[in-house]
PDB file of N, CA and C in Angstrom:
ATOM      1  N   UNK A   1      75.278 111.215 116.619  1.00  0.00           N
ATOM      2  CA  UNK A   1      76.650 110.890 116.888  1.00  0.00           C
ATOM      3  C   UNK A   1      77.365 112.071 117.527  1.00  0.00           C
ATOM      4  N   UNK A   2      76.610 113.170 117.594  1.00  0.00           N
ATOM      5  CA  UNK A   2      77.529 114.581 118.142  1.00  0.00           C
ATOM      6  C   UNK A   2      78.989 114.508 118.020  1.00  0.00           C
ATOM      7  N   UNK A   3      79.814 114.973 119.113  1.00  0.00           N
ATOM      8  CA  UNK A   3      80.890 115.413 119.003  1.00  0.00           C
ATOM      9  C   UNK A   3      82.143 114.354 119.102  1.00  0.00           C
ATOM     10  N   UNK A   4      81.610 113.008 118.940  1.00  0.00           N
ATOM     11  CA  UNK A   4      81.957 112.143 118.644  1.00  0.00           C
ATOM     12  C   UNK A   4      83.512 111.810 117.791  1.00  0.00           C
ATOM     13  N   UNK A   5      85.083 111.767 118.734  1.00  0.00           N
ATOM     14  CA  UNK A   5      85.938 111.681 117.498  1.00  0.00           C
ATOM     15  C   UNK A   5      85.443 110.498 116.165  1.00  0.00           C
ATOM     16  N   UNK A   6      86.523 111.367 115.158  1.00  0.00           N
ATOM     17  CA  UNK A   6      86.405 109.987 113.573  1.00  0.00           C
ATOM     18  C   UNK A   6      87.254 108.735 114.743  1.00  0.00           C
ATOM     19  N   UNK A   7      86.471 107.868 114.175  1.00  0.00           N
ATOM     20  CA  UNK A   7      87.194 106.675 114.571  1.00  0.00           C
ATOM     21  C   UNK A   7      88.313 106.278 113.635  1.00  0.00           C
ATOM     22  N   UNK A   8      89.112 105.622 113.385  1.00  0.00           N
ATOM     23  CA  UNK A   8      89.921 104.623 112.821  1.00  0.00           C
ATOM     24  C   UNK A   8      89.567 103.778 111.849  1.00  0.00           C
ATOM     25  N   UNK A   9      88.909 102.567 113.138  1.00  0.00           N
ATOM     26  CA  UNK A   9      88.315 101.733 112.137  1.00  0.00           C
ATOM     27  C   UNK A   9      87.030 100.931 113.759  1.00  0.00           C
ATOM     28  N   UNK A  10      86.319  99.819 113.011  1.00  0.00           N
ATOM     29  CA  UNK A  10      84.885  99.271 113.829  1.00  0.00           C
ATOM     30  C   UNK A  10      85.449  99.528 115.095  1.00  0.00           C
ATOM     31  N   UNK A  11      86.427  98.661 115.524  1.00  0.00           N
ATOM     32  CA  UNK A  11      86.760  98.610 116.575  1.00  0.00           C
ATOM     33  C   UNK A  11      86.998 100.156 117.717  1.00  0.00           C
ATOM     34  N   UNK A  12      87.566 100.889 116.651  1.00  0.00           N
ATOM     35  CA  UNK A  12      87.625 102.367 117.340  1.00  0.00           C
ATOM     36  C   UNK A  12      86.180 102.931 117.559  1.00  0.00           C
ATOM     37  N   UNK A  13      85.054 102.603 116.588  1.00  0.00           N
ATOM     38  CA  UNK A  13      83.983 103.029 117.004  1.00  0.00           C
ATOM     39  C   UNK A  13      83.665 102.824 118.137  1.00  0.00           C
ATOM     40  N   UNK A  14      83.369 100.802 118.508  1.00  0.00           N
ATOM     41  CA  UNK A  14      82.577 100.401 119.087  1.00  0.00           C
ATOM     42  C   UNK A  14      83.155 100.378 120.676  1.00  0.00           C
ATOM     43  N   UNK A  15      84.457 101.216 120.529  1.00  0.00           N
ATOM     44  CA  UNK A  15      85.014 101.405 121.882  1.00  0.00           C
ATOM     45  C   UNK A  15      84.231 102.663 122.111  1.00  0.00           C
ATOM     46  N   UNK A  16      84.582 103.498 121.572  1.00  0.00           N
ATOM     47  CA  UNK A  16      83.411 105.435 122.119  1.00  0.00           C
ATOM     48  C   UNK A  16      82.192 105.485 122.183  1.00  0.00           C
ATOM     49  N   UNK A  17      81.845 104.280 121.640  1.00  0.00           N
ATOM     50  CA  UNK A  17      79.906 104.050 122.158  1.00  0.00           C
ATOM     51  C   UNK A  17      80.099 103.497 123.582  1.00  0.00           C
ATOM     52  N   UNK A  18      78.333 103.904 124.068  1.00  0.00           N
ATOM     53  CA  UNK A  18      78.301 103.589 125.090  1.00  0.00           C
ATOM     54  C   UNK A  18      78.228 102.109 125.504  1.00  0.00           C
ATOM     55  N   UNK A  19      78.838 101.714 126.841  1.00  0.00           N
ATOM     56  CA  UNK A  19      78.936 100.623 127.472  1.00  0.00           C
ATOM     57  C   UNK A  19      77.631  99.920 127.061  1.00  0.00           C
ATOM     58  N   UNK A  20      76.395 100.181 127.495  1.00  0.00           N
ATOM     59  CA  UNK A  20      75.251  99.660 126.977  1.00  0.00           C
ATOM     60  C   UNK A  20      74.676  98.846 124.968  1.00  0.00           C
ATOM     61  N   UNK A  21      75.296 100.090 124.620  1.00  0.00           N
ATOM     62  CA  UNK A  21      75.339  99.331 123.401  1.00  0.00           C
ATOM     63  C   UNK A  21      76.527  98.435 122.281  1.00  0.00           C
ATOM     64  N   UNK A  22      77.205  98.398 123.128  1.00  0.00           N
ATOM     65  CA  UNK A  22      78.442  98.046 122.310  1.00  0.00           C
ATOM     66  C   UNK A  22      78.106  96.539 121.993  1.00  0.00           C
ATOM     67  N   UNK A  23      77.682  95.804 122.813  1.00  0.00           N
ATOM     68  CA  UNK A  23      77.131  94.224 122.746  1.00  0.00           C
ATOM     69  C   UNK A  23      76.530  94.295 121.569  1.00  0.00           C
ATOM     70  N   UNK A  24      75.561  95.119 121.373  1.00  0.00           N
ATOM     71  CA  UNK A  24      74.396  95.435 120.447  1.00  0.00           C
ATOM     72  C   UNK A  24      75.549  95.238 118.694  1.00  0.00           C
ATOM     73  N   UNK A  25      76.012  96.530 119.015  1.00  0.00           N
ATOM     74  CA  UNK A  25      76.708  96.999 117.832  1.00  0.00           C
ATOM     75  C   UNK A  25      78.112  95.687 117.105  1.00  0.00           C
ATOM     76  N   UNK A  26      78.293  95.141 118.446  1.00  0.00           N
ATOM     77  CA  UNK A  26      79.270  93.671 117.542  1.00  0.00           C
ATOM     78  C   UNK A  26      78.661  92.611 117.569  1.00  0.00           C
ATOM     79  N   UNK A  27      76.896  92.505 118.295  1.00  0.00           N
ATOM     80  CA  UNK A  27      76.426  91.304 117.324  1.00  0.00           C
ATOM     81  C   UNK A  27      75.972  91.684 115.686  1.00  0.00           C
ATOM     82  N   UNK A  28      75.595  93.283 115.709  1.00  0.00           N
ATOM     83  CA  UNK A  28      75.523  93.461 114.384  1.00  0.00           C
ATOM     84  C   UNK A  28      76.545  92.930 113.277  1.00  0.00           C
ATOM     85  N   UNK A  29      77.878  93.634 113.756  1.00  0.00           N
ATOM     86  CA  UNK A  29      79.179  93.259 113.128  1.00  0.00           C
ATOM     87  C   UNK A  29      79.446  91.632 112.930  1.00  0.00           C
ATOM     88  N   UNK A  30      78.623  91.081 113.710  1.00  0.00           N
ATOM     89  CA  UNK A  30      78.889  89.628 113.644  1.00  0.00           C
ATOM     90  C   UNK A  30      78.399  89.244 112.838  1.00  0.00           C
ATOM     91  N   UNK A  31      77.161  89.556 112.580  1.00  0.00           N
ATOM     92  CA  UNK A  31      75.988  88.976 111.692  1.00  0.00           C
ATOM     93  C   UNK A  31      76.404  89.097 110.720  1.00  0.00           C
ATOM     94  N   UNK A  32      76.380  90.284 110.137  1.00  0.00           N
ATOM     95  CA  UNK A  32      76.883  91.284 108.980  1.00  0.00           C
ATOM     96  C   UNK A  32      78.380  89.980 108.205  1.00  0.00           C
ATOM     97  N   UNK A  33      79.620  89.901 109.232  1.00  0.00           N
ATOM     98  CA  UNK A  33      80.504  89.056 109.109  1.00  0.00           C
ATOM     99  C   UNK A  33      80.426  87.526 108.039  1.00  0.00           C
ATOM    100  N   UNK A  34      79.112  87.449 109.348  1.00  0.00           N
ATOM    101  CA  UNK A  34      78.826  85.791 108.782  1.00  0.00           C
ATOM    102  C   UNK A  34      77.611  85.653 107.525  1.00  0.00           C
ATOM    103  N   UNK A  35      77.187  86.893 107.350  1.00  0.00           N
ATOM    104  CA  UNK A  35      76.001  86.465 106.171  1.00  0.00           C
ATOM    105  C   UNK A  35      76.587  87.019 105.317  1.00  0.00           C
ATOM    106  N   UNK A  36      77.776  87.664 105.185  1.00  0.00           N
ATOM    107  CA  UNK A  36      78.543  88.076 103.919  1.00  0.00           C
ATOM    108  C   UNK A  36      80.291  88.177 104.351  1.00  0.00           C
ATOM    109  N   UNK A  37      80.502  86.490 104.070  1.00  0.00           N
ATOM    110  CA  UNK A  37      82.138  86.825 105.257  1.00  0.00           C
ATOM    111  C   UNK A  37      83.365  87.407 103.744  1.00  0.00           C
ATOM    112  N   UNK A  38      82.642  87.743 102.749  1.00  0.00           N
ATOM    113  CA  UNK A  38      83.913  87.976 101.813  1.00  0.00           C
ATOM    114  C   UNK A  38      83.436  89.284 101.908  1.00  0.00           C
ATOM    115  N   UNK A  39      82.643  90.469 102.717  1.00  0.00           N
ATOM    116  CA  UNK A  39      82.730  91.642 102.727  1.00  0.00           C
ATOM    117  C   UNK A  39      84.088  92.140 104.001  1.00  0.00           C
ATOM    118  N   UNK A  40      84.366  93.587 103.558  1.00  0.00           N
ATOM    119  CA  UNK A  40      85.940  93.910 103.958  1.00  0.00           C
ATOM    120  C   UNK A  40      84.238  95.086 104.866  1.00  0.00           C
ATOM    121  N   UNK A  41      85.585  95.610 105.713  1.00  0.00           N
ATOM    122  CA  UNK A  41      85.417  96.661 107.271  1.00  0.00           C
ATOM    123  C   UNK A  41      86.135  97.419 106.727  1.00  0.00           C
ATOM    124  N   UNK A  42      85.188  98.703 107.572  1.00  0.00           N
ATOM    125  CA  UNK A  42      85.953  99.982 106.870  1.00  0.00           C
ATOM    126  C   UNK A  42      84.727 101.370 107.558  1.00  0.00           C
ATOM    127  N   UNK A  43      85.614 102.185 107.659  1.00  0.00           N
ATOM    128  CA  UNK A  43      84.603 103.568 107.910  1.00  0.00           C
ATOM    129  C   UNK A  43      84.564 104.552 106.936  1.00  0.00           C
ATOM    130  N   UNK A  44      83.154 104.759 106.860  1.00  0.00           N
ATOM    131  CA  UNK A  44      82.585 105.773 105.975  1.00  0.00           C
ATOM    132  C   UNK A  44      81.424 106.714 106.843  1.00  0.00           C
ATOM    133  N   UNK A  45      81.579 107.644 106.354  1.00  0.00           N
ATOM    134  CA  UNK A  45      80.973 108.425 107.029  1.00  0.00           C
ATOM    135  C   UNK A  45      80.960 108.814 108.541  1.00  0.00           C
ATOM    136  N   UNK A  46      81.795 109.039 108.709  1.00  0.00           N
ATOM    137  CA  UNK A  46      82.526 108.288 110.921  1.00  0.00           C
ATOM    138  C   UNK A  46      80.912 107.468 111.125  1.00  0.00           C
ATOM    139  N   UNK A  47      80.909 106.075 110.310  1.00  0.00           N
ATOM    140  CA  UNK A  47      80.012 104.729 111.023  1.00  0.00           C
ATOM    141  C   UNK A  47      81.016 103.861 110.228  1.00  0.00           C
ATOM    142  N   UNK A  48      80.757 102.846 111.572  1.00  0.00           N
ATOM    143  CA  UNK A  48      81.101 101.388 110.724  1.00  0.00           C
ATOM    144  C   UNK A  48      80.532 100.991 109.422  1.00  0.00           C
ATOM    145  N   UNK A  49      81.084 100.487 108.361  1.00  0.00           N
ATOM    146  CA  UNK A  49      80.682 100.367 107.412  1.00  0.00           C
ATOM    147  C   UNK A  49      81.451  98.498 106.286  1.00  0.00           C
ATOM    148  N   UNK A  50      80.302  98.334 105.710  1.00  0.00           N
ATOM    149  CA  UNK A  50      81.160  97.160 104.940  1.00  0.00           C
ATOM    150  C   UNK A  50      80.700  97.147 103.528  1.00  0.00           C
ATOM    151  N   UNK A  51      82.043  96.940 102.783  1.00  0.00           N
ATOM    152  CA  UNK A  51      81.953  96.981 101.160  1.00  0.00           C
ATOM    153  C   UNK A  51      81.930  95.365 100.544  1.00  0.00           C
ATOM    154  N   UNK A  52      81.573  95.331  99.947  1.00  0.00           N
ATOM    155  CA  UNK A  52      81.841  94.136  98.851  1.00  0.00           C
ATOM    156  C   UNK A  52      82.591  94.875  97.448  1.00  0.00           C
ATOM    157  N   UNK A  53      81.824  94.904  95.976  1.00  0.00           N
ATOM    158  CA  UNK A  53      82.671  95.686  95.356  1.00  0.00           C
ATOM    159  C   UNK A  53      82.750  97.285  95.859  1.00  0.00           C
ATOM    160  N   UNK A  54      81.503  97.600  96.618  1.00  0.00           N
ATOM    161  CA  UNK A  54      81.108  99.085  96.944  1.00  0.00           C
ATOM    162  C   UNK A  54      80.607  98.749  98.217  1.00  0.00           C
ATOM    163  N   UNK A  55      80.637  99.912  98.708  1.00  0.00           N
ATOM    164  CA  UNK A  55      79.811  99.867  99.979  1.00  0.00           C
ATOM    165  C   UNK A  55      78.228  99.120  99.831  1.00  0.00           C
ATOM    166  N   UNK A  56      78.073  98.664 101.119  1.00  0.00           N
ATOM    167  CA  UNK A  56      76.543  97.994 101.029  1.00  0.00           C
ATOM    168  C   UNK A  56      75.863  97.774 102.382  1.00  0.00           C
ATOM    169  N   UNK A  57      76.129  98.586 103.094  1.00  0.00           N
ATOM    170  CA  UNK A  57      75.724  98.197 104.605  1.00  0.00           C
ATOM    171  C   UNK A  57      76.667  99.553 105.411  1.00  0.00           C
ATOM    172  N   UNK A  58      75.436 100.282 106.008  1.00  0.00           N
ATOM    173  CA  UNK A  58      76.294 101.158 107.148  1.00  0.00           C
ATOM    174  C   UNK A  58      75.380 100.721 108.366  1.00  0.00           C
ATOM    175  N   UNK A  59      76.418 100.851 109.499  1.00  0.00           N
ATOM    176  CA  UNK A  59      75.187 101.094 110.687  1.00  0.00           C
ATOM    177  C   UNK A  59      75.871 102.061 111.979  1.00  0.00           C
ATOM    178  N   UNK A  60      75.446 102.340 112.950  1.00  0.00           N
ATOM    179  CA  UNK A  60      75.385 103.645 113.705  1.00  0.00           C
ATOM    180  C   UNK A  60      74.477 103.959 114.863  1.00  0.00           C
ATOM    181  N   UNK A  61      75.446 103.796 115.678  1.00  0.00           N
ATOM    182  CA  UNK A  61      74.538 104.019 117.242  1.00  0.00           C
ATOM    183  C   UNK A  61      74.137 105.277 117.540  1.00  0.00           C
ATOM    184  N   UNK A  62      73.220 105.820 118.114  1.00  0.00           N
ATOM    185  CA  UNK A  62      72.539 106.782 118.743  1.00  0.00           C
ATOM    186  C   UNK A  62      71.998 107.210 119.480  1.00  0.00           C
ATOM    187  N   UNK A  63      71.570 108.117 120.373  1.00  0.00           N
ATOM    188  CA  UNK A  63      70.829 108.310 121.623  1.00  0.00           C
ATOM    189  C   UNK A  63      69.732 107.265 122.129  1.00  0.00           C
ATOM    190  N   UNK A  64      68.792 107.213 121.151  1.00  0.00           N
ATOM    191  CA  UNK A  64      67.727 106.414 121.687  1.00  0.00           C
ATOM    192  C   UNK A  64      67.805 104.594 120.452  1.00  0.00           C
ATOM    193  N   UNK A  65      68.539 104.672 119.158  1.00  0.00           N
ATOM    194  CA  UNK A  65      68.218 103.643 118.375  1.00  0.00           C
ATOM    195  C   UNK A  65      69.633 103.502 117.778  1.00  0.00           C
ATOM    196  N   UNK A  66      69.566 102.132 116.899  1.00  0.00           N
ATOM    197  CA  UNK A  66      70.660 101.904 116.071  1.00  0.00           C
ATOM    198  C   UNK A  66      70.132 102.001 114.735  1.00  0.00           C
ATOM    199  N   UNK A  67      70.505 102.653 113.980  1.00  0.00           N
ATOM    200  CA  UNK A  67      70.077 102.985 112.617  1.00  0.00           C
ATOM    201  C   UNK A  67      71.313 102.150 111.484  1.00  0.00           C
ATOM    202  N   UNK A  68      70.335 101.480 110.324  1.00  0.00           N
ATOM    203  CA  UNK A  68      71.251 101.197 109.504  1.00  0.00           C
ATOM    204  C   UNK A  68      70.638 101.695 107.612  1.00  0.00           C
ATOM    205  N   UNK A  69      71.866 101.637 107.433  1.00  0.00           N
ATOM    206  CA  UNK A  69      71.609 102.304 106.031  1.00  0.00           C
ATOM    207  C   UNK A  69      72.309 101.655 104.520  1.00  0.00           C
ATOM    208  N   UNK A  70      71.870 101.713 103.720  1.00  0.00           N
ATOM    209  CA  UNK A  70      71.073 102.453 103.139  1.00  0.00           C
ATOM    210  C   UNK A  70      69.769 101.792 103.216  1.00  0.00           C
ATOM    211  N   UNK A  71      68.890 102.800 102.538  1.00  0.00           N
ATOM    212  CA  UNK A  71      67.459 101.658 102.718  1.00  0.00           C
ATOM    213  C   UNK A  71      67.176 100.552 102.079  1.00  0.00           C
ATOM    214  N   UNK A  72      65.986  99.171 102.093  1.00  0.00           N
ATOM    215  CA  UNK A  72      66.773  98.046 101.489  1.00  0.00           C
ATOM    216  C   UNK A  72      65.259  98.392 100.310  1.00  0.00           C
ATOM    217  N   UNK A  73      65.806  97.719  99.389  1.00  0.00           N
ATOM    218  CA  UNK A  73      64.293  97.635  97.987  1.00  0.00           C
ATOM    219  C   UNK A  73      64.279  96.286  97.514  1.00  0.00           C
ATOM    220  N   UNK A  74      63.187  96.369  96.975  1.00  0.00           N
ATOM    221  CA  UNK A  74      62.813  95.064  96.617  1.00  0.00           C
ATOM    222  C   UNK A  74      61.993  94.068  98.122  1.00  0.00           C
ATOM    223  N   UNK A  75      62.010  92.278  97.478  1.00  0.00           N
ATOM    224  CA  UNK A  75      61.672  91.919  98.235  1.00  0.00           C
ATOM    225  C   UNK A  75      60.532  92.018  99.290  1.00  0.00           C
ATOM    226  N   UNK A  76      59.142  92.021  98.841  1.00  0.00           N
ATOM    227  CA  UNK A  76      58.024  92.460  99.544  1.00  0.00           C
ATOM    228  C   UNK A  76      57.998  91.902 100.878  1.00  0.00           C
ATOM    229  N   UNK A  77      58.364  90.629 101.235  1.00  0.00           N
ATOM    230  CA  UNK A  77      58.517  90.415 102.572  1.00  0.00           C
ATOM    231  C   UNK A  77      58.654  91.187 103.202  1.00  0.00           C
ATOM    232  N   UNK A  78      60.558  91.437 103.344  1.00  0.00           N
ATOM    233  CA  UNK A  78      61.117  91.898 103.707  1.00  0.00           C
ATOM    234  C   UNK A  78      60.625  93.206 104.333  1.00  0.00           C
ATOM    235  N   UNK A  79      59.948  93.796 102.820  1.00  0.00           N
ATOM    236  CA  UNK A  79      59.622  95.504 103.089  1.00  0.00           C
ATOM    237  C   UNK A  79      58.137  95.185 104.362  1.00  0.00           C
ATOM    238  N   UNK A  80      57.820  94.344 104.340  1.00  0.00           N
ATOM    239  CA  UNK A  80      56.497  94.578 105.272  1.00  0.00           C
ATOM    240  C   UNK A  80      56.877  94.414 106.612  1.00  0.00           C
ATOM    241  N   UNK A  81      58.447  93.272 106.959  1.00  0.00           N
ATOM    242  CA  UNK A  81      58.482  93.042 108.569  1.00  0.00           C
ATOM    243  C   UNK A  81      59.470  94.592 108.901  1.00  0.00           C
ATOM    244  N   UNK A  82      59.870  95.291 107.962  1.00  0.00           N
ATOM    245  CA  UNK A  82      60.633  96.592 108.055  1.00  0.00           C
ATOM    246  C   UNK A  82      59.804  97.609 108.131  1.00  0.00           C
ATOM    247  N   UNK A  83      58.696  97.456 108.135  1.00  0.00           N
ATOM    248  CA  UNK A  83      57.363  98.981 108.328  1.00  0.00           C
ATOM    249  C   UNK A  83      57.683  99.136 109.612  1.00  0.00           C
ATOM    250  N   UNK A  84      57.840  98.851 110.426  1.00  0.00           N
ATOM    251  CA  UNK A  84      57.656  99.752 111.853  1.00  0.00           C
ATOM    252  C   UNK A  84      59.292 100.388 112.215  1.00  0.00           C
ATOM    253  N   UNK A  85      60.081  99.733 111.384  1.00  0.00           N
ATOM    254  CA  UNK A  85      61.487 100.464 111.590  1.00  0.00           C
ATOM    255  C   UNK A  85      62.595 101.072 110.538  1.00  0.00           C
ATOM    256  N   UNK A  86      60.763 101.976 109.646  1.00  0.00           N
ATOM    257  CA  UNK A  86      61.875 102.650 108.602  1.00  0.00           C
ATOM    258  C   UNK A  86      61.589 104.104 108.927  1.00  0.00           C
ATOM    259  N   UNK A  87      62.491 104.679 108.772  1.00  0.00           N
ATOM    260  CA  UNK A  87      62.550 105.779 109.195  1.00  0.00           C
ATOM    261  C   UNK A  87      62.006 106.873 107.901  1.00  0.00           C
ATOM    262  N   UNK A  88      61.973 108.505 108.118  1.00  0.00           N
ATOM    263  CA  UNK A  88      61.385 109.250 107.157  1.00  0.00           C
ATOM    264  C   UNK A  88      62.221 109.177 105.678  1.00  0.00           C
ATOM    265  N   UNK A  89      63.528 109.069 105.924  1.00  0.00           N
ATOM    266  CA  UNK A  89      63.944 108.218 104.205  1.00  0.00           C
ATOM    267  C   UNK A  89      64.285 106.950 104.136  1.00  0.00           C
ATOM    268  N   UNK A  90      63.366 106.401 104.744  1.00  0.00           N
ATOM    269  CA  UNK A  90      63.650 104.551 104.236  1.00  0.00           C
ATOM    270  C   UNK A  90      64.900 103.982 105.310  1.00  0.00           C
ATOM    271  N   UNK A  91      65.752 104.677 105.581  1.00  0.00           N
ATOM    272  CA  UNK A  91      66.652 104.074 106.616  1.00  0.00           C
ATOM    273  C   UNK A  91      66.178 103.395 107.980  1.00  0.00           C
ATOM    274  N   UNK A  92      66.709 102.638 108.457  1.00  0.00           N
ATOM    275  CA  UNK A  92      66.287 102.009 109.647  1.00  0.00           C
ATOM    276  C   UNK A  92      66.616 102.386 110.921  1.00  0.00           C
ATOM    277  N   UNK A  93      65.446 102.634 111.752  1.00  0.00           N
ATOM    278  CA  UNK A  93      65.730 102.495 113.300  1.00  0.00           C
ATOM    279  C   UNK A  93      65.243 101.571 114.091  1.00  0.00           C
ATOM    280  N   UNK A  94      66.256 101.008 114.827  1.00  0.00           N
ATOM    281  CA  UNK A  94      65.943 100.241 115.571  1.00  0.00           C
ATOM    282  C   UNK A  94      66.637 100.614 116.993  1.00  0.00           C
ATOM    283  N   UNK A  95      64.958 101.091 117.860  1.00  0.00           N
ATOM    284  CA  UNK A  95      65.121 101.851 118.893  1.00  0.00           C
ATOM    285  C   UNK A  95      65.341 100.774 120.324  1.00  0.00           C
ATOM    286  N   UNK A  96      66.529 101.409 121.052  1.00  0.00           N
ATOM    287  CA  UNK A  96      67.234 100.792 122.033  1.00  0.00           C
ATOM    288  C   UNK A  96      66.485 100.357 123.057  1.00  0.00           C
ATOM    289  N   UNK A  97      65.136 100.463 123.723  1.00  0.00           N
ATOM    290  CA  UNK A  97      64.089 100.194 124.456  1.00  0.00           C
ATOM    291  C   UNK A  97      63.026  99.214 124.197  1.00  0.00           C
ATOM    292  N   UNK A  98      63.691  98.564 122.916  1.00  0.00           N
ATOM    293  CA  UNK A  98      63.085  97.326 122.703  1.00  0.00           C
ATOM    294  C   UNK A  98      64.080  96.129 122.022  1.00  0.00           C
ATOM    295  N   UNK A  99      63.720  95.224 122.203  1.00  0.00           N
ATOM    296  CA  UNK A  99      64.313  94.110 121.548  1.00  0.00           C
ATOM    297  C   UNK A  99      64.780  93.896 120.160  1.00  0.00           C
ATOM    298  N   UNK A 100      66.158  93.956 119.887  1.00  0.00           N
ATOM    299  CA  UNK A 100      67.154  94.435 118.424  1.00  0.00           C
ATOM    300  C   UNK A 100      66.524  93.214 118.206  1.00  0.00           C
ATOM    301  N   UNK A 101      65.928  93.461 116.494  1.00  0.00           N
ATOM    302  CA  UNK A 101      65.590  91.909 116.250  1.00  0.00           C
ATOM    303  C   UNK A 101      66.459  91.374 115.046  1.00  0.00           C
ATOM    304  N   UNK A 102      67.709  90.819 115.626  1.00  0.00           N
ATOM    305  CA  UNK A 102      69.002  90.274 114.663  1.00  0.00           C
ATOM    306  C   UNK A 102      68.431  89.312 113.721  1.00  0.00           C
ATOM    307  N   UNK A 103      67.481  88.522 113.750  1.00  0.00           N
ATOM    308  CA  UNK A 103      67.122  87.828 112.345  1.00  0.00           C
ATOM    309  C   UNK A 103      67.047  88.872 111.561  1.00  0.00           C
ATOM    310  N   UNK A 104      66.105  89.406 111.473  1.00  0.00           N
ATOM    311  CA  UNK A 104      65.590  90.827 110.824  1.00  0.00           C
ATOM    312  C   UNK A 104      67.110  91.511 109.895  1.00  0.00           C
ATOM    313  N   UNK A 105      67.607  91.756 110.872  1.00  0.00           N
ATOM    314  CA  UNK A 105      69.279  92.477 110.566  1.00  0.00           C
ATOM    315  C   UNK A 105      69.901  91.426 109.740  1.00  0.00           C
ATOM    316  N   UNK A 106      69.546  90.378 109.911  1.00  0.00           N
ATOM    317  CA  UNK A 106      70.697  89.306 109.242  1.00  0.00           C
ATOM    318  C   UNK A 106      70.168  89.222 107.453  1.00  0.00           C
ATOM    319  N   UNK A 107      68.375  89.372 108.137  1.00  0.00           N
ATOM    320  CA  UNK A 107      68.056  89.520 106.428  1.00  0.00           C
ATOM    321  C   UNK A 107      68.482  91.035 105.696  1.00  0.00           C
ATOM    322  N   UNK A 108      68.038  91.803 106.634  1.00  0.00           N
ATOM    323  CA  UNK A 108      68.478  93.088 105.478  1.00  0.00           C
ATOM    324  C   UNK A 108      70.179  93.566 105.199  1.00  0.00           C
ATOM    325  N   UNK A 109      70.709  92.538 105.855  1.00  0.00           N
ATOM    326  CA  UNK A 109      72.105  92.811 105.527  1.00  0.00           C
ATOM    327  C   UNK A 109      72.622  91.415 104.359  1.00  0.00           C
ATOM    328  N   UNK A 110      71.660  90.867 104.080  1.00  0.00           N
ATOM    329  CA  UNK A 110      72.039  89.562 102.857  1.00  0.00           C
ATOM    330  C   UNK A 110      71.129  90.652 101.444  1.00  0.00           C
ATOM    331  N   UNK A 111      69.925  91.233 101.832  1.00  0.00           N
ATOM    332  CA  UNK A 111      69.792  92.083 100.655  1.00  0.00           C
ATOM    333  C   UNK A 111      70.237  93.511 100.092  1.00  0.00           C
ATOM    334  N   UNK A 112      70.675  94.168 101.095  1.00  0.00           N
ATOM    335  CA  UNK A 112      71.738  95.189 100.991  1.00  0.00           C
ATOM    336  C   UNK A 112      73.259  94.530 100.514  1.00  0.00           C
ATOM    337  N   UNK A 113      73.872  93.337 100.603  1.00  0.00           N
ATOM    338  CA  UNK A 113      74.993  93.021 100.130  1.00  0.00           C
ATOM    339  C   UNK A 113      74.275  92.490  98.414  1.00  0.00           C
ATOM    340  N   UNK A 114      73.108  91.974  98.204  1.00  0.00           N
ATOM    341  CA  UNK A 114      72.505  91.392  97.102  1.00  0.00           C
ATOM    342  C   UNK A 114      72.649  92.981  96.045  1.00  0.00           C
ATOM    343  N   UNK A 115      71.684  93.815  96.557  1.00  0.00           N
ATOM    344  CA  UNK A 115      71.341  95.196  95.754  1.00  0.00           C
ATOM    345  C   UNK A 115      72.493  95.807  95.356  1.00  0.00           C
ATOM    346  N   UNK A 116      73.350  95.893  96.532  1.00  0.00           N
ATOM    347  CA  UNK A 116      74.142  97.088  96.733  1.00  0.00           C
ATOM    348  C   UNK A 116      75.868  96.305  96.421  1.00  0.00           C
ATOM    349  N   UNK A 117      75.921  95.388  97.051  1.00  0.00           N
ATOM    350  CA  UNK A 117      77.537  95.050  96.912  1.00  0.00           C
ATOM    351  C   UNK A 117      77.964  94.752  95.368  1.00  0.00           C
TER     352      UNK A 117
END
């Protein structure tokens, strides 16, 4: 995120990212929306972020990927179609030179609101 001002709020983010990913970053927000529409928007950590009782979902654009956090547990499925896009502590990348795979996102953002909200 370098030198990146704090944003505001999503919208302030997903304006200072680049032109290229911004599509990316509000179908996330969309998804996120509709598979948990009683979660609230909000920034934590300068990333978009969404709470239910607590936070339960960050995500965050970057040079080469979109990373989301925290990491998800449980659910063996899940953890096996997420092997190629967990990163060295369990967080996710999902690198910009290939195809964002939003099912994928839609599930780990219904078990991150399950674990975590």
């Amino acid at each position: 995120m370098g030198t990146r001002p704090k944003p505001a709020d999503i919208d302030a983010y997903i304006a200072a990212t680049a032109p290229e990913v911004r599509g990316i970053l509000e179908e996330i927000r969309r998804i996120v929306k509709t598979q948990v529409p009683e979660a609230t928007e909000t920034i934590s950590y300068q990333m978009p972020t969404f709470r239910l009782k607590r936070i339960f979902f960050h995500f965050a654009a970057f040079k080469t990927h979109i990373g989301i956090y925290p990491p998800v547990k449980g659910d063996e499925a899940l953890q096996q179609d997420l092997l190629p896009y967990r990163g060295e502590k369990g967080n996710l990348k999902f690198p910009l030179n290939q195809p964002i795979p939003y099912e994928l996102i839609r599930r780990v953002a219904a078990a991150l609101a399950q674990e975590n909200g």
